[in-house]
Protein backbone atom coordinates (compact mmCIF):
# COMPACT_ATOMS: atom_id res chain seq x y z
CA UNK A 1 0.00 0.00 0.00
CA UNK A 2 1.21 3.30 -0.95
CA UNK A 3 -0.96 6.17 1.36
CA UNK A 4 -0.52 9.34 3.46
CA UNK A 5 0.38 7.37 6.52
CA UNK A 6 3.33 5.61 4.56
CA UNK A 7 3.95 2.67 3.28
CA UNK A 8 5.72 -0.27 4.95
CA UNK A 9 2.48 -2.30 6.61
CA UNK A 10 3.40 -2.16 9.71
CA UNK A 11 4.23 1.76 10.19
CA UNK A 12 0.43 2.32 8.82
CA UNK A 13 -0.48 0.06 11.06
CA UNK A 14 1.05 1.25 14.37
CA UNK A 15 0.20 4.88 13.04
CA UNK A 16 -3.35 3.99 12.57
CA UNK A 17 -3.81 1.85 15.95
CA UNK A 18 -2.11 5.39 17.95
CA UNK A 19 -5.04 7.71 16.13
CA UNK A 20 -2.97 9.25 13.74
CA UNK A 21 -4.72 10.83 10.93
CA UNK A 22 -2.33 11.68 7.56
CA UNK A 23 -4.92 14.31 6.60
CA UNK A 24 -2.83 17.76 6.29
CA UNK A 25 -2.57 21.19 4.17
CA UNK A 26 -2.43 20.13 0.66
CA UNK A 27 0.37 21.78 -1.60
CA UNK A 28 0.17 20.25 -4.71
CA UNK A 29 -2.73 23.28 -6.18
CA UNK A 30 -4.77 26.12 -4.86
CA UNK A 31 -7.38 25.21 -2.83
CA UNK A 32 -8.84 28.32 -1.96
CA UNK A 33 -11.98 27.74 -4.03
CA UNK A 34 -13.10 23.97 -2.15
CA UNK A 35 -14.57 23.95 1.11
CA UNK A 36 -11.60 22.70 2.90
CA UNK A 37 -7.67 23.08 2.11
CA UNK A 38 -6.72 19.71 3.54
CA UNK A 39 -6.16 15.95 2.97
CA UNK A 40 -4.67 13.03 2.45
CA UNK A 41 -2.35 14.12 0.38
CA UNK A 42 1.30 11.58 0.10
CA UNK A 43 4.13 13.91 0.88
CA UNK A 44 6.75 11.53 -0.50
CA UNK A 45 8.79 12.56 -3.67
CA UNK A 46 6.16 11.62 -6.44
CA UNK A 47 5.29 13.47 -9.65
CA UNK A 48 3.54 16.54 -9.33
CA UNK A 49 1.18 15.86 -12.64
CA UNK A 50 -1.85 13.25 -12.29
CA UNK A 51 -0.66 10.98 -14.79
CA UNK A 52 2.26 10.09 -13.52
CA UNK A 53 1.55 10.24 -10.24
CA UNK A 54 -1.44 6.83 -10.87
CA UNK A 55 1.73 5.37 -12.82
CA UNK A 56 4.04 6.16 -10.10
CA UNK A 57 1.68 4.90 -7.20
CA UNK A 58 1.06 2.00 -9.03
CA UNK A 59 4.93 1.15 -9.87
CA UNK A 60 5.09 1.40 -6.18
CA UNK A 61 2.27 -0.88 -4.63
CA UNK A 62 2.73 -3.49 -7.58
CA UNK A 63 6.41 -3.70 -6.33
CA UNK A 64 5.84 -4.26 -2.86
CA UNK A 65 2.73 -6.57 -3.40
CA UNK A 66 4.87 -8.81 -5.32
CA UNK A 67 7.69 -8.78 -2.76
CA UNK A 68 5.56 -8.95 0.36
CA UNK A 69 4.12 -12.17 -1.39
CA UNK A 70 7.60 -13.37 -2.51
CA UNK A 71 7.00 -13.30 -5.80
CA UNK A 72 9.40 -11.90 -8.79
CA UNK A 73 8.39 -10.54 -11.94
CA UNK A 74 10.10 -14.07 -13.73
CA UNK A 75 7.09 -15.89 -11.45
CA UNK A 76 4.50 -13.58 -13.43
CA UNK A 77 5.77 -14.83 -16.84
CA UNK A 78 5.61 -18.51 -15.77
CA UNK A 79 2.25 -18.73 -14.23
CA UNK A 80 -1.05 -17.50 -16.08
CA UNK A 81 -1.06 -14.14 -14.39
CA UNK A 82 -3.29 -11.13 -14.59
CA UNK A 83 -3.48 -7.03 -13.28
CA UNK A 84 -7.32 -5.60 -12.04
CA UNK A 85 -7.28 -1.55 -11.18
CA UNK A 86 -9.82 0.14 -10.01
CA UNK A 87 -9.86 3.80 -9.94
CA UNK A 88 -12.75 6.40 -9.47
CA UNK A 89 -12.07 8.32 -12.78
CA UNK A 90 -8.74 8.46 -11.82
CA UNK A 91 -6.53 11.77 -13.23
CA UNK A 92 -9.17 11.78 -16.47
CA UNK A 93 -10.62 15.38 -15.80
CA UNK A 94 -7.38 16.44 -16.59
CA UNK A 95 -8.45 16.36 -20.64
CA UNK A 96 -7.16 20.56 -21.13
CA UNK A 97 -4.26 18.22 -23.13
CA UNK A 98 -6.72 16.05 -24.76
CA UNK A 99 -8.11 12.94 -24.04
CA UNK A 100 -6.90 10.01 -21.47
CA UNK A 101 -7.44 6.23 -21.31
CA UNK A 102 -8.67 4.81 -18.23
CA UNK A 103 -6.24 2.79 -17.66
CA UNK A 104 -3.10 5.01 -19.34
CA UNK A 105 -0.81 5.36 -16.44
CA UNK A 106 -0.65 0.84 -16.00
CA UNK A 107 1.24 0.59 -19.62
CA UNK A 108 4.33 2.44 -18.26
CA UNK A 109 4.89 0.01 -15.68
CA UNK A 110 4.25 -2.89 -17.17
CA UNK A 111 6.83 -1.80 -20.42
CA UNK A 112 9.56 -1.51 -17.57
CA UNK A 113 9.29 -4.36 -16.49
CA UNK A 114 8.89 -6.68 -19.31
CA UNK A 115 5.72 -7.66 -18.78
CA UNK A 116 3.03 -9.33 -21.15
CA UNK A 117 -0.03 -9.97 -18.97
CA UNK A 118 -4.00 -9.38 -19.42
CA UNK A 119 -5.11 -6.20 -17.57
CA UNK A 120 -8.78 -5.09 -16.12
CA UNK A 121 -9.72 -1.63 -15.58
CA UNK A 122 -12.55 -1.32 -13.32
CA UNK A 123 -14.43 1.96 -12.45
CA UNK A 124 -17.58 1.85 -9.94
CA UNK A 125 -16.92 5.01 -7.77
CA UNK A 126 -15.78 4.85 -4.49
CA UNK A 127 -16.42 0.78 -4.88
CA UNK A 128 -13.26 0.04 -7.99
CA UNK A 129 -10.79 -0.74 -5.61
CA UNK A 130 -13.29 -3.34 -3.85
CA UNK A 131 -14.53 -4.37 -7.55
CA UNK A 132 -11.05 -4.57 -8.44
CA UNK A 133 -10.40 -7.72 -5.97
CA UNK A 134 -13.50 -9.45 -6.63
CA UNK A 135 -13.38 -9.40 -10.44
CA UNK A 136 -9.18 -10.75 -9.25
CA UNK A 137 -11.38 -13.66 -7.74
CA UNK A 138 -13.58 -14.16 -10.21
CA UNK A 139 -10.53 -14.94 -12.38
CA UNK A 140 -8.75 -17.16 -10.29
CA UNK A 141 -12.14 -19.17 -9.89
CA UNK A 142 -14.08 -19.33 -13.29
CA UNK A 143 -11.44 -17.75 -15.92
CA UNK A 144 -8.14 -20.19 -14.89
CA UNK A 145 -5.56 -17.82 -13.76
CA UNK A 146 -2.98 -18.80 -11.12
CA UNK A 147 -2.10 -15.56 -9.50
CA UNK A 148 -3.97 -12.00 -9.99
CA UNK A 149 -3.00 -8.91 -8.35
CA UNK A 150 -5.80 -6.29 -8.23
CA UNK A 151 -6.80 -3.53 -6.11
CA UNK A 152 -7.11 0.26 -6.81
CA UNK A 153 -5.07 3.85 -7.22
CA UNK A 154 -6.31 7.35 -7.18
CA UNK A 155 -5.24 10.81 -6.81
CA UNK A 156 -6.10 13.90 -5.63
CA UNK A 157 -6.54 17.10 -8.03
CA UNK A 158 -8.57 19.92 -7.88
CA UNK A 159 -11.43 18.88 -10.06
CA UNK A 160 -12.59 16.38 -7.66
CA UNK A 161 -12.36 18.46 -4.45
CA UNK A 162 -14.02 21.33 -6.00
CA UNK A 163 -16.55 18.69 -7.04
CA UNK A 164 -16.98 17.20 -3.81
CA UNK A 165 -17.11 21.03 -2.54
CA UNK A 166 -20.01 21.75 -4.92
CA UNK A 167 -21.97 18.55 -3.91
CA UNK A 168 -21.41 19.71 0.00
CA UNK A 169 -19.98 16.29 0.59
CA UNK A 170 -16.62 17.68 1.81
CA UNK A 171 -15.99 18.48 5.09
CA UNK A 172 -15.07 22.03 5.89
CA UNK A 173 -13.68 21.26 9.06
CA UNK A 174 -12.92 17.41 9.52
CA UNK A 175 -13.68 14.05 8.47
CA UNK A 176 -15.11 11.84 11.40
CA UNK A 177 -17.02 9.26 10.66
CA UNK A 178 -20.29 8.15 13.28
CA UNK A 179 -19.93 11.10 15.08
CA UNK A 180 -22.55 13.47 16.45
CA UNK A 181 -20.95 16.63 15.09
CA UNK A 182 -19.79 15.18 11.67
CA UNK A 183 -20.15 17.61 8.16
CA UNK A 184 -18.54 15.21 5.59
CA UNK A 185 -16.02 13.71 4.20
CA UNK A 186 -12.32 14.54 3.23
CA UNK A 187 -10.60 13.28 0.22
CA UNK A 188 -7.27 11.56 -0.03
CA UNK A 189 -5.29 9.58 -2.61
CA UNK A 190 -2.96 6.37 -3.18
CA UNK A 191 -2.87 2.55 -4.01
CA UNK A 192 -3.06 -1.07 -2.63
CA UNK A 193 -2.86 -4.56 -4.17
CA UNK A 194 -3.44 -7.55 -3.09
CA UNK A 195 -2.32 -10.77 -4.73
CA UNK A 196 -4.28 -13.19 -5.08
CA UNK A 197 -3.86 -17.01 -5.61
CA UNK A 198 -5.31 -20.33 -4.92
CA UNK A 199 -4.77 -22.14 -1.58
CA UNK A 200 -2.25 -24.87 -3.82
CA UNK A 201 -0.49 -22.57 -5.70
CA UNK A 202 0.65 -20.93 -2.54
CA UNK A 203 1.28 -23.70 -0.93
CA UNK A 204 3.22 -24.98 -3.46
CA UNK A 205 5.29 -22.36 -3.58
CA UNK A 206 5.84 -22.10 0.07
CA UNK A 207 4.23 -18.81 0.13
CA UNK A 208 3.35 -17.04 2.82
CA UNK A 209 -0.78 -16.31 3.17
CA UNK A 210 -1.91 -13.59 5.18
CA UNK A 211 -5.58 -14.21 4.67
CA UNK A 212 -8.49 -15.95 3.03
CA UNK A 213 -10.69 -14.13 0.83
CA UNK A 214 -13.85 -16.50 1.84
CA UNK A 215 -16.43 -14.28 -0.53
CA UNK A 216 -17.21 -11.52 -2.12
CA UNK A 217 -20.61 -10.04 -3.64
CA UNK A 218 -21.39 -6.86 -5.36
CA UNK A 219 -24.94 -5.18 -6.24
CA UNK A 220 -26.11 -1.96 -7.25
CA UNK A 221 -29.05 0.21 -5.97
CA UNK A 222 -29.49 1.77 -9.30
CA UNK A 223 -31.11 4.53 -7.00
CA UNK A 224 -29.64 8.24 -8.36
CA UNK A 225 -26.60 9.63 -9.56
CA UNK A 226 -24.76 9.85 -6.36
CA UNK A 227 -27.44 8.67 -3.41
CA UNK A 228 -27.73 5.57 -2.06
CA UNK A 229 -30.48 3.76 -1.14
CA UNK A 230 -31.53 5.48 2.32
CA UNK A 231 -32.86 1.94 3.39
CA UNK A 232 -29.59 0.35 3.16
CA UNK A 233 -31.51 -3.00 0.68
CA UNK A 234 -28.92 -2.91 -1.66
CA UNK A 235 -25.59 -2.85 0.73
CA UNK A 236 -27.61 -5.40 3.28
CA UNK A 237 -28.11 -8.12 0.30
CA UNK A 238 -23.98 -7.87 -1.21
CA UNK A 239 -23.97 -8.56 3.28
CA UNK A 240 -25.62 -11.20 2.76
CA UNK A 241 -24.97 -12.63 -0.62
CA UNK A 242 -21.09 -12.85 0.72
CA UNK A 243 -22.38 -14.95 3.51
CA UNK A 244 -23.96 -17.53 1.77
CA UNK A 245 -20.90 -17.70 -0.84
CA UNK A 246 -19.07 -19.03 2.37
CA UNK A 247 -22.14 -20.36 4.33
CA UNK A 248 -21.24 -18.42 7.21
CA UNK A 249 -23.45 -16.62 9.44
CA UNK A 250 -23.93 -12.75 10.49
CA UNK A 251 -22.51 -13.89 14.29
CA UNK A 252 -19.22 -15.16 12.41
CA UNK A 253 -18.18 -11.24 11.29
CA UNK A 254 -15.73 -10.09 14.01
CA UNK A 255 -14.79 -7.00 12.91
CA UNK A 256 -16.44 -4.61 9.80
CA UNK A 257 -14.54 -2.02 8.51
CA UNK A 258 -17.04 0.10 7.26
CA UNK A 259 -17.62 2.67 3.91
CA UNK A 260 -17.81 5.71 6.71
CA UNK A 261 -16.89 8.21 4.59
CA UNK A 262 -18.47 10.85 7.28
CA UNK A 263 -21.35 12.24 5.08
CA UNK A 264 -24.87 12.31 6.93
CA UNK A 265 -26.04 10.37 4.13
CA UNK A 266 -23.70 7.58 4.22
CA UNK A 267 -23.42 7.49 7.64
CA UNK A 268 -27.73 7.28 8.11
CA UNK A 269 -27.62 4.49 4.98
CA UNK A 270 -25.11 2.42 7.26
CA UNK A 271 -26.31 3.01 10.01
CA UNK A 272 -29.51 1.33 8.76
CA UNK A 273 -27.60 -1.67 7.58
CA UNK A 274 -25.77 -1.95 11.27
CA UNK A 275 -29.38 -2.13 12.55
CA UNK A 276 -30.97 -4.13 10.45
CA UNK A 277 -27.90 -7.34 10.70
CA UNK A 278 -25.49 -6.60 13.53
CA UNK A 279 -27.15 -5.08 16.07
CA UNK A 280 -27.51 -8.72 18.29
CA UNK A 281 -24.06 -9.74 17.29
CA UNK A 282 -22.28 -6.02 17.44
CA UNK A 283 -18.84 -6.71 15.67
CA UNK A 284 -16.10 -4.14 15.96
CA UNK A 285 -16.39 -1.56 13.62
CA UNK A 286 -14.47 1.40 12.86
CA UNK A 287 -13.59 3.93 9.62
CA UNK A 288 -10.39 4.48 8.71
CA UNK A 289 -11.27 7.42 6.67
CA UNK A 290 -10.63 10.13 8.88
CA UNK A 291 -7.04 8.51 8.97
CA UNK A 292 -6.57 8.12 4.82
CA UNK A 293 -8.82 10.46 3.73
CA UNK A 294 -11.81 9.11 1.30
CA UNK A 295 -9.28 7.84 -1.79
CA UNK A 296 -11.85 7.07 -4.29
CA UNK A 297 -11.26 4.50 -6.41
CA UNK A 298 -8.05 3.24 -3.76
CA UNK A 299 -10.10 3.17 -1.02
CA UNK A 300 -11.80 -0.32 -0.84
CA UNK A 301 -8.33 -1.84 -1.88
CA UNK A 302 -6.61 0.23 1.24
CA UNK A 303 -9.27 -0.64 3.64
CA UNK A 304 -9.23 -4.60 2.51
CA UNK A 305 -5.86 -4.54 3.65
CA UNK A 306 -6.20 -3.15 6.52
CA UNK A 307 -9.12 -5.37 7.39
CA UNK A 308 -6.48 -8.34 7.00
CA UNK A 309 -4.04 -6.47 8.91
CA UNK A 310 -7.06 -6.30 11.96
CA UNK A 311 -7.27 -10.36 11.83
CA UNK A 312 -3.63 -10.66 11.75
CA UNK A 313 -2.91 -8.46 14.65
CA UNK A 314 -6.11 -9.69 16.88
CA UNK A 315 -7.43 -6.12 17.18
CA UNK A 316 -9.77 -3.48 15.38
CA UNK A 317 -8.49 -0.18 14.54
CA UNK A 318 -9.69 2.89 16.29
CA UNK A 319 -12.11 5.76 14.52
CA UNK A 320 -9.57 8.35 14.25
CA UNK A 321 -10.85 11.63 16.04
CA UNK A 322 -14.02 10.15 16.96
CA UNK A 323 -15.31 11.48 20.99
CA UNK A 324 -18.70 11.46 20.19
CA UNK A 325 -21.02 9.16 18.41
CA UNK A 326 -23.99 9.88 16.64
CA UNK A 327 -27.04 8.71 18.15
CA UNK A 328 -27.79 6.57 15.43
CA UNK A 329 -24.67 4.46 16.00
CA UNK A 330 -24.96 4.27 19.90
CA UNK A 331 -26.42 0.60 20.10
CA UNK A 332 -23.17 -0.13 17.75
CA UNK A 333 -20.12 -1.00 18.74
CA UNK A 334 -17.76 1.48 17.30
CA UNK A 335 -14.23 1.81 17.99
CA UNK A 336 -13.29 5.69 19.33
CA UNK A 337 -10.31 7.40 19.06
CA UNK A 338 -7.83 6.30 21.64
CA UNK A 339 -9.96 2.66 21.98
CA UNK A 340 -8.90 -0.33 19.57
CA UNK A 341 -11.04 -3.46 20.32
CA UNK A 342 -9.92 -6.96 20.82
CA UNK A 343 -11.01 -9.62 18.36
CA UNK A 344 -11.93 -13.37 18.56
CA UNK A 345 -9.99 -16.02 16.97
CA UNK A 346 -11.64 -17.93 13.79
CA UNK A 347 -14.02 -15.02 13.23
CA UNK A 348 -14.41 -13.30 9.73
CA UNK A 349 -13.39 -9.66 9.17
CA UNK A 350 -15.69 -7.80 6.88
CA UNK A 351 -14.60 -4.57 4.09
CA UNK A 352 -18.02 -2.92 2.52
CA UNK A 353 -17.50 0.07 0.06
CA UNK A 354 -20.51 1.77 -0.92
CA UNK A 355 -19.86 4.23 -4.31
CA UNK A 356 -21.78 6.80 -5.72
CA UNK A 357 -25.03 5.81 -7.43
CA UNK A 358 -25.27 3.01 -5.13
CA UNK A 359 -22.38 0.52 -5.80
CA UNK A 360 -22.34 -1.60 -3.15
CA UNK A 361 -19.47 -4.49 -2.60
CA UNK A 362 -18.87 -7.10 0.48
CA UNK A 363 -15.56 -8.61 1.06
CA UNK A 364 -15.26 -11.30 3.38
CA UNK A 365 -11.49 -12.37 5.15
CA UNK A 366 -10.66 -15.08 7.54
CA UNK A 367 -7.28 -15.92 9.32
CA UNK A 368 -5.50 -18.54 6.99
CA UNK A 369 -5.37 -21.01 9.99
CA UNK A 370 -6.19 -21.08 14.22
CA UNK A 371 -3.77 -18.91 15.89
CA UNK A 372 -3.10 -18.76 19.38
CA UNK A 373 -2.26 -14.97 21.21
């Protein structure tokens, strides 16, 4: 993962289980139009220009997947291999030099490194990165690849936070997801991956598995442009549609890490789905978008691994910032700021993304095998 709270796993990780938050100033263009000048903006050493800042986020994540999974580019060219990115649109309002591909900035990187293998562009909103890794499923199981890496990379530019301004979905003072004085969202950028493989294959290989990707389901509401469905139907079936994939039940989800992207209408719409499944079970749940920012078509890719990260370690992740919660989310157990909770062994660990116009995707995650803390 590439984001504003670094890089190496486990420096996110101890940053993000202290209540860090990598939202700051951002420098990169004039933000004196948007409703906010800050967020999650990667201070590292990275082009300037949106197009080869995706390529130069994605050179970076597709480098460390492959080396946190101990894999080498020769591996690629000897197995049947594949590439899925998602990304919310990406650096494509930036047209004043004509028109962009979706999917421009993945060709650079795959020329340097030699590379000959099928690639997927995905774009459903906020839910590509999520897409990304179920479609990298979807090949493993029905299209005969051996190993897939997918996920999602995004950038910030103006276009999207004076968007975002415009809609009154940005925050004009801070992104904090559940909580009783919370005025939107705040946007961020980077990239994850994830490789993916079959239980054999890595096994074979002596490779080391971090997680089980038990299901994954995605639906849309089909509702407006941007709006979800208030009730929460469509984002409660993908729920449950992931479930039966695995034949597990709602009492096996440990720990959710939710869309909670801070707006009053997201955070209502889950809200309604926490009520309507968890609320006898209450699993752990927690945002980590007041720590990342919201990074668009990255996001459900960053948050999956982080979810894996939470079963790994044995412990949810705190709500950055978060004192207060909303009265809607009271009867829920939500992590605050300051207060990661303890998880069960054998339980599931559960990433939902929920995009504009009502692109809802599930992710289910178990621990590869029983481990004792």
């Amino acid at each position: 993962m590439v984001t504003c709270l670094g890089r190496d796993p486990d420096i996110v990780w101890s940053r993000l289980m202290a209540g860090l938050s990598g939202i700051s100033r951002i420098t990169m263009f004039d933000t004196s139009q948007c409703l906010n000048q800050r967020g999650g903006e990667i201070k590292d050493a990275l082009p300037a220009d949106g197009g080869p800042r995706m390529a130069a986020l994605l050179d970076a994540a597709f480098r460390s997947a492959l080396a946190d999974a101990g894999l080498s580019v020769d591996d690629l060219k000897a197995r049947r291999a594949a590439l899925v990115v998602g990304s919310s649109f990406g650096n494509i309002f930036q047209t004043e030099k004509g028109p962009v591909e979706l999917d421009h900035y993945v060709k650079p990187l795959l020329r340097d490194l030699g590379l000959d293998i099928p690639v997927l562009s995905v774009s459903s909103a906020c839910s590509s990165g999520s897409d990304a890794i179920a479609t990298g499923a979807d090949l493993l199981d029905f299209a005969g690849f051996d190993i897939v890496l997918c996920g999602g990379v995004d950038v910030l530019d103006i276009y999207k936070m004076v968007g975002h301004s415009a809609l009154g979905t940005l925050s004009p003072t801070r992104c904090t997801p559940f909580s009783a004085d919370g005025d939107g969202t705040a946007l961020g950028e980077g990239a994850a991956l994830l490789v993916l493989e079959r239980a054999s294959g890595a096994a074979l290989r002596g490779g080391h598995v971090r997680a089980i990707l038990t299901s994954r389901a995605s639906t849309t509401d089909t509702n407006t442009l941007t709006s979800p469905d208030l009730t929460g139907a469509g984002a409660m079936r993908a729920i449950s549609n992931a479930l039966v994939q695995t034949g597990a039940a709602v009492d096996g989800i440990a720990y959710i890490n939710a869309h909670g992207s801070g707006t009053h209408v997201n955070d209502a719409m889950e809200a309604q789905v926490y009520a309507g499944m968890f609320a006898r079970t209450r699993p752990a749940i927690s945002s980590t978008k007041a720590a990342f920012g919201h990074t668009l078509g990255a996001t459900g890719a960053i948050e999956a691994a982080i979810s894996i990260m939470a079963l790994e370690r044995g412990e949810a992740p705190p709500t950055s910032g978060l004192a207060t919660v909303h009265e809607d989310w009271r009867a829920a157990a939500v992590t605050l700021a300051g207060q990661p909770a303890p998880l069960p062994d054998g339980k599931l660990a559960l990433s939902v993304t929920y995009g504009f116009g009502g692109a809802n995707v599930a992710l289910l995650f178990r621990q590869p095998e029983a481990v004792t803390r």
